[in-house]
PDB file of N, CA and C in Angstrom:
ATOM      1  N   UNK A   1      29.068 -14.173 -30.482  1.00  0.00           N
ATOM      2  CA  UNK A   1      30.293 -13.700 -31.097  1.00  0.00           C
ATOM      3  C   UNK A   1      30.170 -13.862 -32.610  1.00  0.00           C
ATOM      4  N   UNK A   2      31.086 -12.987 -33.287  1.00  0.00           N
ATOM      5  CA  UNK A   2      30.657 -12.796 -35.027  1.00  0.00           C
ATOM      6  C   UNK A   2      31.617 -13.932 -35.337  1.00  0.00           C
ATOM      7  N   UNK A   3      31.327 -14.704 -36.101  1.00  0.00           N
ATOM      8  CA  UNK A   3      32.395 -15.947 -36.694  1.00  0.00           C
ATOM      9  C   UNK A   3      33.643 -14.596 -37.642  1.00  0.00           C
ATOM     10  N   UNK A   4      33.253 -13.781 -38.059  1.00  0.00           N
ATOM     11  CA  UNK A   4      33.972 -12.844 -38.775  1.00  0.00           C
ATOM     12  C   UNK A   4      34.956 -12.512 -37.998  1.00  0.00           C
ATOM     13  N   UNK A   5      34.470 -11.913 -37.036  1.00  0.00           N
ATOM     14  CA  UNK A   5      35.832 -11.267 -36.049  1.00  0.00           C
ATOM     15  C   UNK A   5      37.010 -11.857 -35.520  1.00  0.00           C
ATOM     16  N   UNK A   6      36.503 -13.445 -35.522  1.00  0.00           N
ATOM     17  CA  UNK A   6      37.647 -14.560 -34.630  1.00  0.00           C
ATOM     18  C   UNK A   6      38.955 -14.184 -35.642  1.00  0.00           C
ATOM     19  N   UNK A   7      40.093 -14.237 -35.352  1.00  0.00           N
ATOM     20  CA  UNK A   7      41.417 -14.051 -35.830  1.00  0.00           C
ATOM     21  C   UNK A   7      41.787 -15.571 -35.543  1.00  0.00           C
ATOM     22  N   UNK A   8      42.225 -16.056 -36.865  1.00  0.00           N
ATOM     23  CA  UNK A   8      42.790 -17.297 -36.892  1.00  0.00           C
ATOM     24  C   UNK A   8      44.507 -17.114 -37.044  1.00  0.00           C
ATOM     25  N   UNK A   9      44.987 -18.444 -36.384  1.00  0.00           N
ATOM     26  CA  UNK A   9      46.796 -18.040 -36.888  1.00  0.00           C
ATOM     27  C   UNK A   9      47.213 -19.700 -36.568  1.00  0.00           C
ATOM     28  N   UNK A  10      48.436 -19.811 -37.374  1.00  0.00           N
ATOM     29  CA  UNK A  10      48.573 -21.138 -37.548  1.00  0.00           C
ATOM     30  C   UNK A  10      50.521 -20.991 -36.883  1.00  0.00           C
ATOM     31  N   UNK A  11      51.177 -21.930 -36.929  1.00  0.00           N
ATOM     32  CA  UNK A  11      52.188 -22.396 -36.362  1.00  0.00           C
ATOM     33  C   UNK A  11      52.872 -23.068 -37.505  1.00  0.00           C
ATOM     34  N   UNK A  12      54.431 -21.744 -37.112  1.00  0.00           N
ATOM     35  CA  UNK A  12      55.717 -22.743 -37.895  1.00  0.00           C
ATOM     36  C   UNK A  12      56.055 -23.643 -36.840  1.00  0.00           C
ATOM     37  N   UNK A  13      55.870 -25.045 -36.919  1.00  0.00           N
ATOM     38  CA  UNK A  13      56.371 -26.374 -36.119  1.00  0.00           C
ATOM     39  C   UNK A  13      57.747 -26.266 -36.192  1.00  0.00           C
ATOM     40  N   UNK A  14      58.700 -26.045 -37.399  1.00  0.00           N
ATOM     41  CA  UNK A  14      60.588 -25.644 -37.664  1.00  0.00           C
ATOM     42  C   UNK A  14      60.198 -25.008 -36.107  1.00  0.00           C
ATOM     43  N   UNK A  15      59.997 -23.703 -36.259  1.00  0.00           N
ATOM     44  CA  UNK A  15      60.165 -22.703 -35.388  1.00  0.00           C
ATOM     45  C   UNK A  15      59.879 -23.257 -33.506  1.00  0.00           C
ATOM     46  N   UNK A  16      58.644 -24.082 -33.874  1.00  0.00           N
ATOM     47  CA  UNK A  16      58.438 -24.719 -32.489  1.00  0.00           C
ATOM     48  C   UNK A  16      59.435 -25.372 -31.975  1.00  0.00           C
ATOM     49  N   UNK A  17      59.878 -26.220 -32.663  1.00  0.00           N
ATOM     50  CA  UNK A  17      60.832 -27.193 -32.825  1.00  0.00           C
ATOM     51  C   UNK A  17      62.331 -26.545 -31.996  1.00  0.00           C
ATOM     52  N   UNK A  18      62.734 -25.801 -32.531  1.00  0.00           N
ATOM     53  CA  UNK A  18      63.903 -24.770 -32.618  1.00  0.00           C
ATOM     54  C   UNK A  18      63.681 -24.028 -30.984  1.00  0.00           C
ATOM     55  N   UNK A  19      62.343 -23.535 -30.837  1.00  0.00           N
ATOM     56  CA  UNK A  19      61.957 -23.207 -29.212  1.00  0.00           C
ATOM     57  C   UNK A  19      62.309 -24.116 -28.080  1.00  0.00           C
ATOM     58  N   UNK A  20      61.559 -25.663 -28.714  1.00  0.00           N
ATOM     59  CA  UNK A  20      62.098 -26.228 -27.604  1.00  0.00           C
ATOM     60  C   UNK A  20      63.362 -27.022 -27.370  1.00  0.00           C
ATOM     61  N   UNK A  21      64.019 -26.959 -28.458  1.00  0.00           N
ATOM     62  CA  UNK A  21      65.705 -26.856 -28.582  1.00  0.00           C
ATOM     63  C   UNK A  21      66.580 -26.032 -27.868  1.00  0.00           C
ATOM     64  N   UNK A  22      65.896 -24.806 -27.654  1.00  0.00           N
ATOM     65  CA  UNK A  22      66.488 -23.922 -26.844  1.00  0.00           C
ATOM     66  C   UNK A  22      65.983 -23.774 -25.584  1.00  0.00           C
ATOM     67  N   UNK A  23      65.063 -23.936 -24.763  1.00  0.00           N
ATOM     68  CA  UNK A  23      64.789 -24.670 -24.037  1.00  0.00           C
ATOM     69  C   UNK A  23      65.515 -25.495 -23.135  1.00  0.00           C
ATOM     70  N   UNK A  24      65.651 -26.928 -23.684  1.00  0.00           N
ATOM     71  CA  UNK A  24      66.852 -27.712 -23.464  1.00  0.00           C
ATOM     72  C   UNK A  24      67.860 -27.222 -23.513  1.00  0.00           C
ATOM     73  N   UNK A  25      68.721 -27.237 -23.935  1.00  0.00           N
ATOM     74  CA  UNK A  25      69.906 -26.632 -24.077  1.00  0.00           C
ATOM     75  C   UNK A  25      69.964 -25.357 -23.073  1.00  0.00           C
ATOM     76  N   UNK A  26      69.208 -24.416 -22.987  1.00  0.00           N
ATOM     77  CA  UNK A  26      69.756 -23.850 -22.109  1.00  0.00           C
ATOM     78  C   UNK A  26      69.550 -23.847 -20.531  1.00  0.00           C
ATOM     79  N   UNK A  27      68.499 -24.971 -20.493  1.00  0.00           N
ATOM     80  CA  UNK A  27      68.372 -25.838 -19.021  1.00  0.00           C
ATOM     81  C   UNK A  27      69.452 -27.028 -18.737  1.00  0.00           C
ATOM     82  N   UNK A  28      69.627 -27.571 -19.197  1.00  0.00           N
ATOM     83  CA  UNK A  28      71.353 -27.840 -19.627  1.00  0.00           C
ATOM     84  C   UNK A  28      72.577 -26.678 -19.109  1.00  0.00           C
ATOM     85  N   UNK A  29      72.725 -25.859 -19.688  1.00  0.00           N
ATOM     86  CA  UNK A  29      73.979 -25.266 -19.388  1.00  0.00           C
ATOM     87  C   UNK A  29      73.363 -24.412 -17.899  1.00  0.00           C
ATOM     88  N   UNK A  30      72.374 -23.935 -17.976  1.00  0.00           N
ATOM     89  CA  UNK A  30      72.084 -23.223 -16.646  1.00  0.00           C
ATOM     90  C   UNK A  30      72.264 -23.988 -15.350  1.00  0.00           C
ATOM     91  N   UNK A  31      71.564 -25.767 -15.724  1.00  0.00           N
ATOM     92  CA  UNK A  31      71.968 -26.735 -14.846  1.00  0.00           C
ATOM     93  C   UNK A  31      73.796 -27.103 -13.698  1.00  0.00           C
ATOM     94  N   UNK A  32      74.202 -26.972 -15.544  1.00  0.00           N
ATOM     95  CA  UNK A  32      75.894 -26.947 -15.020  1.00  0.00           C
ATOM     96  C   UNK A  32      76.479 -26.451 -14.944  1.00  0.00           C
ATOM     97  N   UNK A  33      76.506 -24.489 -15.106  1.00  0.00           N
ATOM     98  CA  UNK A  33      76.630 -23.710 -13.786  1.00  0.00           C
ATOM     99  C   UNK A  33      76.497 -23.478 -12.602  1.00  0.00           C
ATOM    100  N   UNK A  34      75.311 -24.019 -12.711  1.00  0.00           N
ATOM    101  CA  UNK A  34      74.736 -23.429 -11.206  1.00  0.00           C
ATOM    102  C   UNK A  34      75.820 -24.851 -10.511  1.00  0.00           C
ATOM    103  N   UNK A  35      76.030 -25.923 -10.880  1.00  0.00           N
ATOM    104  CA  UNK A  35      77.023 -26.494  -9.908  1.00  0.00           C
ATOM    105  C   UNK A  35      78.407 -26.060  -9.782  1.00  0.00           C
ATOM    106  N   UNK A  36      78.719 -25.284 -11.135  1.00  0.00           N
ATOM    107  CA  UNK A  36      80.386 -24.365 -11.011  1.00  0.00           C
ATOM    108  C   UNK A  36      80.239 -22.974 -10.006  1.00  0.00           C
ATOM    109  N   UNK A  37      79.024 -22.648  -9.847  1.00  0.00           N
ATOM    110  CA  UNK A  37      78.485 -21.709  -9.100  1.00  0.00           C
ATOM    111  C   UNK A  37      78.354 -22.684  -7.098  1.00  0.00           C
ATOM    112  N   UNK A  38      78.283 -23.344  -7.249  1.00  0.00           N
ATOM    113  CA  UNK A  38      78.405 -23.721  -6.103  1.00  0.00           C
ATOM    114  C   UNK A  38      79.706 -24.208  -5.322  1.00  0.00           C
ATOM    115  N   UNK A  39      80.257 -25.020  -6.013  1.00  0.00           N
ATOM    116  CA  UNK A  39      82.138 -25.028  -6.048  1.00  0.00           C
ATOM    117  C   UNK A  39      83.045 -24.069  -5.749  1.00  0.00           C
ATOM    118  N   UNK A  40      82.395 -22.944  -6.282  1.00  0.00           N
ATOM    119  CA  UNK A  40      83.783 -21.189  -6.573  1.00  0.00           C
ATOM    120  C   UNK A  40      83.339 -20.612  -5.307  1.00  0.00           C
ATOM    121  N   UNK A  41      84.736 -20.116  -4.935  1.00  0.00           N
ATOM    122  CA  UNK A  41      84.150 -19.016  -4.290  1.00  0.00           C
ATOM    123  C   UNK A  41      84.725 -17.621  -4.543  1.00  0.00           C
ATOM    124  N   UNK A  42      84.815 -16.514  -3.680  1.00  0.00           N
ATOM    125  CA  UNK A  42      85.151 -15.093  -4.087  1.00  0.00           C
ATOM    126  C   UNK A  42      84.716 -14.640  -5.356  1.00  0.00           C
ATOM    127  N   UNK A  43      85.196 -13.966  -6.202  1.00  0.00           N
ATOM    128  CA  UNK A  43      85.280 -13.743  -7.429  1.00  0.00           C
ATOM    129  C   UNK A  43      84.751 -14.319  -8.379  1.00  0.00           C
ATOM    130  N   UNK A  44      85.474 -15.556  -8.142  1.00  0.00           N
ATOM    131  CA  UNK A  44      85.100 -16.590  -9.456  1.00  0.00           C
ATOM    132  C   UNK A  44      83.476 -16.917  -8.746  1.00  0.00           C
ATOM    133  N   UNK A  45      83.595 -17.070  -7.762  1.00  0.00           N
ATOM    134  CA  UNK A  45      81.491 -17.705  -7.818  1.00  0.00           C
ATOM    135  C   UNK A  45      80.974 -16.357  -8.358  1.00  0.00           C
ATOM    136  N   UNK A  46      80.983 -14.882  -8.233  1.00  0.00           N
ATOM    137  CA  UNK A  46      80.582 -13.710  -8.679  1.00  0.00           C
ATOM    138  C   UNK A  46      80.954 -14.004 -10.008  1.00  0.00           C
ATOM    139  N   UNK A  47      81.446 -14.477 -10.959  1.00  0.00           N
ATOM    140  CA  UNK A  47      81.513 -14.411 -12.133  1.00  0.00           C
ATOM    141  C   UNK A  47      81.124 -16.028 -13.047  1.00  0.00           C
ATOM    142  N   UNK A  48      80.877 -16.925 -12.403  1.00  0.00           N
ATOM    143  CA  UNK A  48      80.022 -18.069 -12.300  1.00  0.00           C
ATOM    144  C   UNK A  48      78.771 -17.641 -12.178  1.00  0.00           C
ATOM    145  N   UNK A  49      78.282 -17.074 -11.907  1.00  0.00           N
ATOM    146  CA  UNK A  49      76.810 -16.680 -11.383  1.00  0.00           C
ATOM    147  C   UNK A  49      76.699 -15.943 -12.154  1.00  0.00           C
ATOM    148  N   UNK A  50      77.465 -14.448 -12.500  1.00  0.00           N
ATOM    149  CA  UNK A  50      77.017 -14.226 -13.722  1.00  0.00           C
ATOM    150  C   UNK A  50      76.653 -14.560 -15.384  1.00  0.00           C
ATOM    151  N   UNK A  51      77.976 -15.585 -15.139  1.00  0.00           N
ATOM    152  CA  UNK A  51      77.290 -16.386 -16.558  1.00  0.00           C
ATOM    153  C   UNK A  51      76.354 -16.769 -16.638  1.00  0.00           C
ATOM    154  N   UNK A  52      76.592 -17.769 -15.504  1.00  0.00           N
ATOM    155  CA  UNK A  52      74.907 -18.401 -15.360  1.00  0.00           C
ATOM    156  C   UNK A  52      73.743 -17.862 -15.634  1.00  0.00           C
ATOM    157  N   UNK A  53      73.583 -16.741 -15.213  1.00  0.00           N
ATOM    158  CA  UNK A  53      72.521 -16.001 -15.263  1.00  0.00           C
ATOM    159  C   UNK A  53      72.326 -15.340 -16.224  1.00  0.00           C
ATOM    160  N   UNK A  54      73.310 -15.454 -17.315  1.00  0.00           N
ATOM    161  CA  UNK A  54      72.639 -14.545 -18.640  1.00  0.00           C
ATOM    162  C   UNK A  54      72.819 -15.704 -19.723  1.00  0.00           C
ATOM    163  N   UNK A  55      73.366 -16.995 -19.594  1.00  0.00           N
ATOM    164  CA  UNK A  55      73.111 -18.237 -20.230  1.00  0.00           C
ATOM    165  C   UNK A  55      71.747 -18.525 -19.892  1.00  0.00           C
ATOM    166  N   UNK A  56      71.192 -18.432 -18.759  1.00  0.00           N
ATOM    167  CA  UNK A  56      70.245 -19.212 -18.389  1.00  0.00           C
ATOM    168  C   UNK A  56      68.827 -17.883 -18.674  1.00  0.00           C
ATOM    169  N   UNK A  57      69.162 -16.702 -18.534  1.00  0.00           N
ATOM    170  CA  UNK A  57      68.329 -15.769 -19.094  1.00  0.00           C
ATOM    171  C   UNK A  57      67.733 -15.614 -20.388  1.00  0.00           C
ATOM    172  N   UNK A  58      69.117 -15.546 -20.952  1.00  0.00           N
ATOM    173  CA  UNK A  58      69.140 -15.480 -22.408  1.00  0.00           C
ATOM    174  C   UNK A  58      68.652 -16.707 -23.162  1.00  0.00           C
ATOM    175  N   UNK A  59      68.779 -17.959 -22.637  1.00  0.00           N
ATOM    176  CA  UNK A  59      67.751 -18.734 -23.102  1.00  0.00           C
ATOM    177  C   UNK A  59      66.340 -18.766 -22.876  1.00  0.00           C
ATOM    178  N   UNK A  60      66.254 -18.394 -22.047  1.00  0.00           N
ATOM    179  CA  UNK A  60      64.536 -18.329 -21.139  1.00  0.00           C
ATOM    180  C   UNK A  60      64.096 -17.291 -22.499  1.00  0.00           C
ATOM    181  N   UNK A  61      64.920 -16.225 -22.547  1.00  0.00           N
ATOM    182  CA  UNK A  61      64.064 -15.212 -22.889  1.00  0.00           C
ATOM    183  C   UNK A  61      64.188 -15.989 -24.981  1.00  0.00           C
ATOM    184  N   UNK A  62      65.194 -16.273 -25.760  1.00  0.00           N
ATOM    185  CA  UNK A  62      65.330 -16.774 -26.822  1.00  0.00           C
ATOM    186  C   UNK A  62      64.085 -17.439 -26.892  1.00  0.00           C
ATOM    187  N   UNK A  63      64.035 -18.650 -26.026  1.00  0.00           N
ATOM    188  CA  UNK A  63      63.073 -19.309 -26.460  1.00  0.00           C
ATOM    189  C   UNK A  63      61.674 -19.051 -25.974  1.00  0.00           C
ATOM    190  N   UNK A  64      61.130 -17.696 -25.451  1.00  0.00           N
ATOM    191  CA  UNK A  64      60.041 -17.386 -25.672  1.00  0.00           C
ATOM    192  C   UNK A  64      59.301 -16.603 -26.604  1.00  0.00           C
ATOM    193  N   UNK A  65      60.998 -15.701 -27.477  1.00  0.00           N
ATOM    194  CA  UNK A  65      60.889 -14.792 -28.832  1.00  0.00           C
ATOM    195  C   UNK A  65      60.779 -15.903 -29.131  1.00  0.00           C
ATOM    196  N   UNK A  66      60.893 -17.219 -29.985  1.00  0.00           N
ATOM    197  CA  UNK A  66      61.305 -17.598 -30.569  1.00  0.00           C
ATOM    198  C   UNK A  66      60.132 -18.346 -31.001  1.00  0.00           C
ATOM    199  N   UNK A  67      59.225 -18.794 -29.888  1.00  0.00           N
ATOM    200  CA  UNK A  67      57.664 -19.387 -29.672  1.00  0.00           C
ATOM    201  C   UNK A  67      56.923 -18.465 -30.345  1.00  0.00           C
ATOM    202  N   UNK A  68      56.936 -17.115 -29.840  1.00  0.00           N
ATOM    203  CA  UNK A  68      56.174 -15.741 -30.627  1.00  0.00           C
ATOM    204  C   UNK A  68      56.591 -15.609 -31.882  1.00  0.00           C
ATOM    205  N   UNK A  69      57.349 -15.492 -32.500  1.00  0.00           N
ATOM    206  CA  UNK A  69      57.541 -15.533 -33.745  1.00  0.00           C
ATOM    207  C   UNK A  69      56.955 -17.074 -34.837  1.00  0.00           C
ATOM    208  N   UNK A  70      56.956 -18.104 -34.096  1.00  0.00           N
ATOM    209  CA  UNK A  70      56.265 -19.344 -34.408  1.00  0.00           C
ATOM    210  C   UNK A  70      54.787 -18.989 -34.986  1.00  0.00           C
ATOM    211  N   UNK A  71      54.126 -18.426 -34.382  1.00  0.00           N
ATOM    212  CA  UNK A  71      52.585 -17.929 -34.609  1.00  0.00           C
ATOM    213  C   UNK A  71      52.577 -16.918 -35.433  1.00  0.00           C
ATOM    214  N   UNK A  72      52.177 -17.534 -36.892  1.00  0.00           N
ATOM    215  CA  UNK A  72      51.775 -16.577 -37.869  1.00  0.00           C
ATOM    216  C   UNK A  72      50.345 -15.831 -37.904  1.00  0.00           C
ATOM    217  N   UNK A  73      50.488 -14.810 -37.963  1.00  0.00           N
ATOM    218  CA  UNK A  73      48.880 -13.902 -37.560  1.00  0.00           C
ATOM    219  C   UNK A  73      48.681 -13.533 -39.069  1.00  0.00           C
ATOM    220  N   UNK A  74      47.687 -13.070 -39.004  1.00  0.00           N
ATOM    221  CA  UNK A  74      47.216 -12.392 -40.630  1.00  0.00           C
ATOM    222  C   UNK A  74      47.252 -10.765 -40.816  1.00  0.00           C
ATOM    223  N   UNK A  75      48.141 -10.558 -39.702  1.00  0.00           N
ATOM    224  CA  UNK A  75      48.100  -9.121 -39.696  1.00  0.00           C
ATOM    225  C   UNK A  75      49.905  -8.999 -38.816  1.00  0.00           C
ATOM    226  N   UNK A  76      50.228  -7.704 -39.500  1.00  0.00           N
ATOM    227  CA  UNK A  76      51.626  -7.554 -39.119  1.00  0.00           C
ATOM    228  C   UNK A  76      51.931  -7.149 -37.318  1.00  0.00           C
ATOM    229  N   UNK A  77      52.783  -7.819 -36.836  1.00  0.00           N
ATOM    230  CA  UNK A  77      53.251  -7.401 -35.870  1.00  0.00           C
ATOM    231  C   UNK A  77      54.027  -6.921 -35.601  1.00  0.00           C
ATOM    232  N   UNK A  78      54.505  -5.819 -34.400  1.00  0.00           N
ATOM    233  CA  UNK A  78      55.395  -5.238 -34.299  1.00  0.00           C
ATOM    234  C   UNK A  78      56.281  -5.413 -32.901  1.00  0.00           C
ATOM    235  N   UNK A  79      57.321  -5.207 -32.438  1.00  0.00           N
ATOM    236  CA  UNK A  79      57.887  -5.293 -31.301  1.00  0.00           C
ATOM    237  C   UNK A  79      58.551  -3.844 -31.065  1.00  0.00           C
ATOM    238  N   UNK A  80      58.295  -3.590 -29.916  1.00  0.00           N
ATOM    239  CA  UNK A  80      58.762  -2.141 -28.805  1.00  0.00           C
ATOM    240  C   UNK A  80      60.086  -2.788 -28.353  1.00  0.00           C
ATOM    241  N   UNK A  81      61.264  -2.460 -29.390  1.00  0.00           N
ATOM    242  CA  UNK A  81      62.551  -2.491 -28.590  1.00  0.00           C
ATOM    243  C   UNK A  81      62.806  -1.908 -27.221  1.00  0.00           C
ATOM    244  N   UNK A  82      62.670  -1.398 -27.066  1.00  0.00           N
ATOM    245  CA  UNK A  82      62.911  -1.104 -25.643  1.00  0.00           C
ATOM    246  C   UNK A  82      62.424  -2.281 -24.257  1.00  0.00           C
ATOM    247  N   UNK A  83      61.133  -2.070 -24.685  1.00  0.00           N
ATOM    248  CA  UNK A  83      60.617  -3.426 -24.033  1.00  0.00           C
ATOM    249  C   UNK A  83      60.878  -4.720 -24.066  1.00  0.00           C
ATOM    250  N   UNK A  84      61.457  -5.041 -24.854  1.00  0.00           N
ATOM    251  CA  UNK A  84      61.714  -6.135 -25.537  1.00  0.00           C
ATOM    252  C   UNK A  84      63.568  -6.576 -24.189  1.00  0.00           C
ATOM    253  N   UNK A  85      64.028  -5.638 -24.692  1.00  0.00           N
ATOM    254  CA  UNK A  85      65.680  -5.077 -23.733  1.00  0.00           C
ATOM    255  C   UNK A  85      65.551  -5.487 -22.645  1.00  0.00           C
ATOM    256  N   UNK A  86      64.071  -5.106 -22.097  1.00  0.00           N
ATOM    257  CA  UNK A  86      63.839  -4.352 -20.587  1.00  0.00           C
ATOM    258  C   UNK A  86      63.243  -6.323 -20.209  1.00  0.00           C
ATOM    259  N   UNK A  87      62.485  -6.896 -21.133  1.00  0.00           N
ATOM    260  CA  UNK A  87      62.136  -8.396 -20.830  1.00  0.00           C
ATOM    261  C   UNK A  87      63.193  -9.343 -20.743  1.00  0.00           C
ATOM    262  N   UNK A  88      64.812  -8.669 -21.341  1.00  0.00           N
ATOM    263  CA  UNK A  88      66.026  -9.394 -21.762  1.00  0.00           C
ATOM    264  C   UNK A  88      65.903  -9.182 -20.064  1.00  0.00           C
ATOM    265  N   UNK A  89      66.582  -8.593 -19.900  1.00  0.00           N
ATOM    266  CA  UNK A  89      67.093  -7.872 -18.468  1.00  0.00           C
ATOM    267  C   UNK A  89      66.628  -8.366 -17.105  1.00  0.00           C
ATOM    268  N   UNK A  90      65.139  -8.384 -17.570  1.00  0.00           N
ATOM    269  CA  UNK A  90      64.761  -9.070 -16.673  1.00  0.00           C
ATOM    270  C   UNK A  90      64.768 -10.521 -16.544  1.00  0.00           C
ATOM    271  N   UNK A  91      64.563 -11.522 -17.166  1.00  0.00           N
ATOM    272  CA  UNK A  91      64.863 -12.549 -17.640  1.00  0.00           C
ATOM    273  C   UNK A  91      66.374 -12.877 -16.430  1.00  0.00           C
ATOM    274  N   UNK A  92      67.155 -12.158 -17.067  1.00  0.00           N
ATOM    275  CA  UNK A  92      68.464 -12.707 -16.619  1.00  0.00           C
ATOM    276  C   UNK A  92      68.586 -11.770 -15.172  1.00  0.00           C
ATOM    277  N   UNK A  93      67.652 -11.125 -14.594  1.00  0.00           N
ATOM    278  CA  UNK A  93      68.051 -11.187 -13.185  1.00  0.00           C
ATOM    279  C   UNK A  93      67.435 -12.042 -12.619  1.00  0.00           C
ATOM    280  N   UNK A  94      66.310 -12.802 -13.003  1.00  0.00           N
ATOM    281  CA  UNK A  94      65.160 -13.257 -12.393  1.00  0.00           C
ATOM    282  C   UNK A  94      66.088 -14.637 -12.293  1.00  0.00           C
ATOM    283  N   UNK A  95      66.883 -15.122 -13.408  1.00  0.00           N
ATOM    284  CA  UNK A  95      67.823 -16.234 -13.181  1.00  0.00           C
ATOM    285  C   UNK A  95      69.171 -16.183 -11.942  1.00  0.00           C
ATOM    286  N   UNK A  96      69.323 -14.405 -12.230  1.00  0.00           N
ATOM    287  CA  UNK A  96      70.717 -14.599 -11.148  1.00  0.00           C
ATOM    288  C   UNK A  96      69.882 -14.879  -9.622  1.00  0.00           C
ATOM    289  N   UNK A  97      68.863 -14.743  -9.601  1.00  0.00           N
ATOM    290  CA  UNK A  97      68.009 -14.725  -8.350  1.00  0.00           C
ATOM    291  C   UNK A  97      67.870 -16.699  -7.843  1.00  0.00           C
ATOM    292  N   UNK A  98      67.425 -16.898  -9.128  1.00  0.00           N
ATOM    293  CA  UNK A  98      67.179 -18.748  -8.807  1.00  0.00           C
ATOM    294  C   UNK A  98      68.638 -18.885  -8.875  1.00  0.00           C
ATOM    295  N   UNK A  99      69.582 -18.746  -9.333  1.00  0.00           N
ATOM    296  CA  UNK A  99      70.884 -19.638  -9.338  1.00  0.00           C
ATOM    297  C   UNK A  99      71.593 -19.331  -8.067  1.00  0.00           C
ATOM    298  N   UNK A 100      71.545 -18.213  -7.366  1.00  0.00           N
ATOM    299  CA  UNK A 100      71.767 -17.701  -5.848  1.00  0.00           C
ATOM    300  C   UNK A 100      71.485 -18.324  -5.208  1.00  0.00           C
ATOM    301  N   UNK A 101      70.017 -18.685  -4.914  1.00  0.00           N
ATOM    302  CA  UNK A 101      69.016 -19.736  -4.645  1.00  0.00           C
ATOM    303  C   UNK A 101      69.833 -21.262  -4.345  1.00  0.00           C
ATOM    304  N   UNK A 102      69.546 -21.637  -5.889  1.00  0.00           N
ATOM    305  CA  UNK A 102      70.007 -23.096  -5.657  1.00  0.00           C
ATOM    306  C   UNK A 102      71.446 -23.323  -5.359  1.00  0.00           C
ATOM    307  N   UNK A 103      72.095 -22.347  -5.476  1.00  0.00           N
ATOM    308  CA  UNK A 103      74.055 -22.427  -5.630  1.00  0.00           C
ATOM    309  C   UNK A 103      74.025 -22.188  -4.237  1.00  0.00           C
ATOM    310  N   UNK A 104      73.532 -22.022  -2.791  1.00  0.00           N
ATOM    311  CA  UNK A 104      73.298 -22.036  -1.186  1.00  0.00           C
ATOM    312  C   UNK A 104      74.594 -23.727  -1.405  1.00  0.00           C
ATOM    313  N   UNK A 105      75.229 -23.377   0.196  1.00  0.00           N
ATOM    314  CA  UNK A 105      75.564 -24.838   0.703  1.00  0.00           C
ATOM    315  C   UNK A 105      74.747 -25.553   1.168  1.00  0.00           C
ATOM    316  N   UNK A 106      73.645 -24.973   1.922  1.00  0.00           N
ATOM    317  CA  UNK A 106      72.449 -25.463   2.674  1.00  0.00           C
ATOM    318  C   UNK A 106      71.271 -24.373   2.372  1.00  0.00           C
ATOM    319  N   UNK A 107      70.332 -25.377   1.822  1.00  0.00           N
ATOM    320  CA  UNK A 107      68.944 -25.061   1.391  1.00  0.00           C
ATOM    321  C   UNK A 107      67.857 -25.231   2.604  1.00  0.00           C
ATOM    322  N   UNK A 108      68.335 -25.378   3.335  1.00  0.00           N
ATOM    323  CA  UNK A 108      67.417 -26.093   4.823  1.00  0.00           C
ATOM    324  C   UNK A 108      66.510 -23.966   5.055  1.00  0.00           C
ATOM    325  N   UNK A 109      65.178 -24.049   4.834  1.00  0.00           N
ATOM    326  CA  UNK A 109      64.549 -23.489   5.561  1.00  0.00           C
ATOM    327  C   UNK A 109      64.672 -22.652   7.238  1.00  0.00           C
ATOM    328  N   UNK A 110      65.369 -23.442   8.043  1.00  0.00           N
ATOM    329  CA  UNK A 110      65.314 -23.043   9.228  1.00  0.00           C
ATOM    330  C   UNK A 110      66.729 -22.328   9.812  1.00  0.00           C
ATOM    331  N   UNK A 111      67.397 -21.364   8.331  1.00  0.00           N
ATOM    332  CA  UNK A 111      68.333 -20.959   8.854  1.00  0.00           C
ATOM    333  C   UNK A 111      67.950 -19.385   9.801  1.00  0.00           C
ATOM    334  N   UNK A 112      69.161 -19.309  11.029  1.00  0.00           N
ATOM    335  CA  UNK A 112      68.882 -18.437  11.465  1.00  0.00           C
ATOM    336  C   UNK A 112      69.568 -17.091  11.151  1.00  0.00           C
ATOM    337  N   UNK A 113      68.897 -16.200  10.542  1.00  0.00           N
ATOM    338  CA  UNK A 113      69.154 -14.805  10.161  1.00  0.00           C
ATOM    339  C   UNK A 113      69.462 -13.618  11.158  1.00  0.00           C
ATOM    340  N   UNK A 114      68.792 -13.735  12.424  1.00  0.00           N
ATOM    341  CA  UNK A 114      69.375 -13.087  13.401  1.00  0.00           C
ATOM    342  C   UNK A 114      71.018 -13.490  14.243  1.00  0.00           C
ATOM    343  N   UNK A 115      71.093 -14.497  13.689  1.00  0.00           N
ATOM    344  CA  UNK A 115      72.910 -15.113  14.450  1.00  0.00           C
ATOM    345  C   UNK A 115      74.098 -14.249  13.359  1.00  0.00           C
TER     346      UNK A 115
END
């Protein structure tokens, strides 16, 4: 390999810092939904769960922009809004999916689906 070609890039630590701030915090609040999500029912758990899931998205996804932007390159980068939307989006279904999950009365494996 050419020692020339390697691309070096260094790290704002603020910025790291600030990632895993958000991080926390929003494993934190995703935490204590998902128990207001288990409490509600009708409506209000449908709208418990949705918070949840775009608190707990929207941090997932913050603090992985937030890591990427940390890493200074020597060459400009760009981001595909659209894609970017489409990683929001997903993010926060992939959460309404785990908070469904854990917000169950019973987590027991051996429920029966044909009854």
């Amino acid at each position: 390999m050419n020692v020339e070609m390697v691309i070096h890039g260094s790290y704002d630590y603020r910025l790291v810092a600030v990632s895993v701030v958000l991080a926390v915090v929003s494993s934190y609040a995703a935490l204590d939904l998902a128990r207001c999500v288990t409490s509600a029912l009708g409506w209000a758990r449908v709208l418990w769960l949705s918070g949840g899931a775009c608190a707990m998205g929207l941090g997932i996804w913050a603090m992985h922009y937030v890591g990427m932007l940390a890493l200074d390159m020597p060459m400009p980068v760009y981001y595909h809004y659209p894609t970017v939307g489409l990683s929001l989006l997903a993010a926060i279904f992939a959460s309404a999916v785990a908070l469904f999950i854990i917000s169950q009365r019973s987590m027991c494996g051996r429920k029966s689906w044909a009854a």
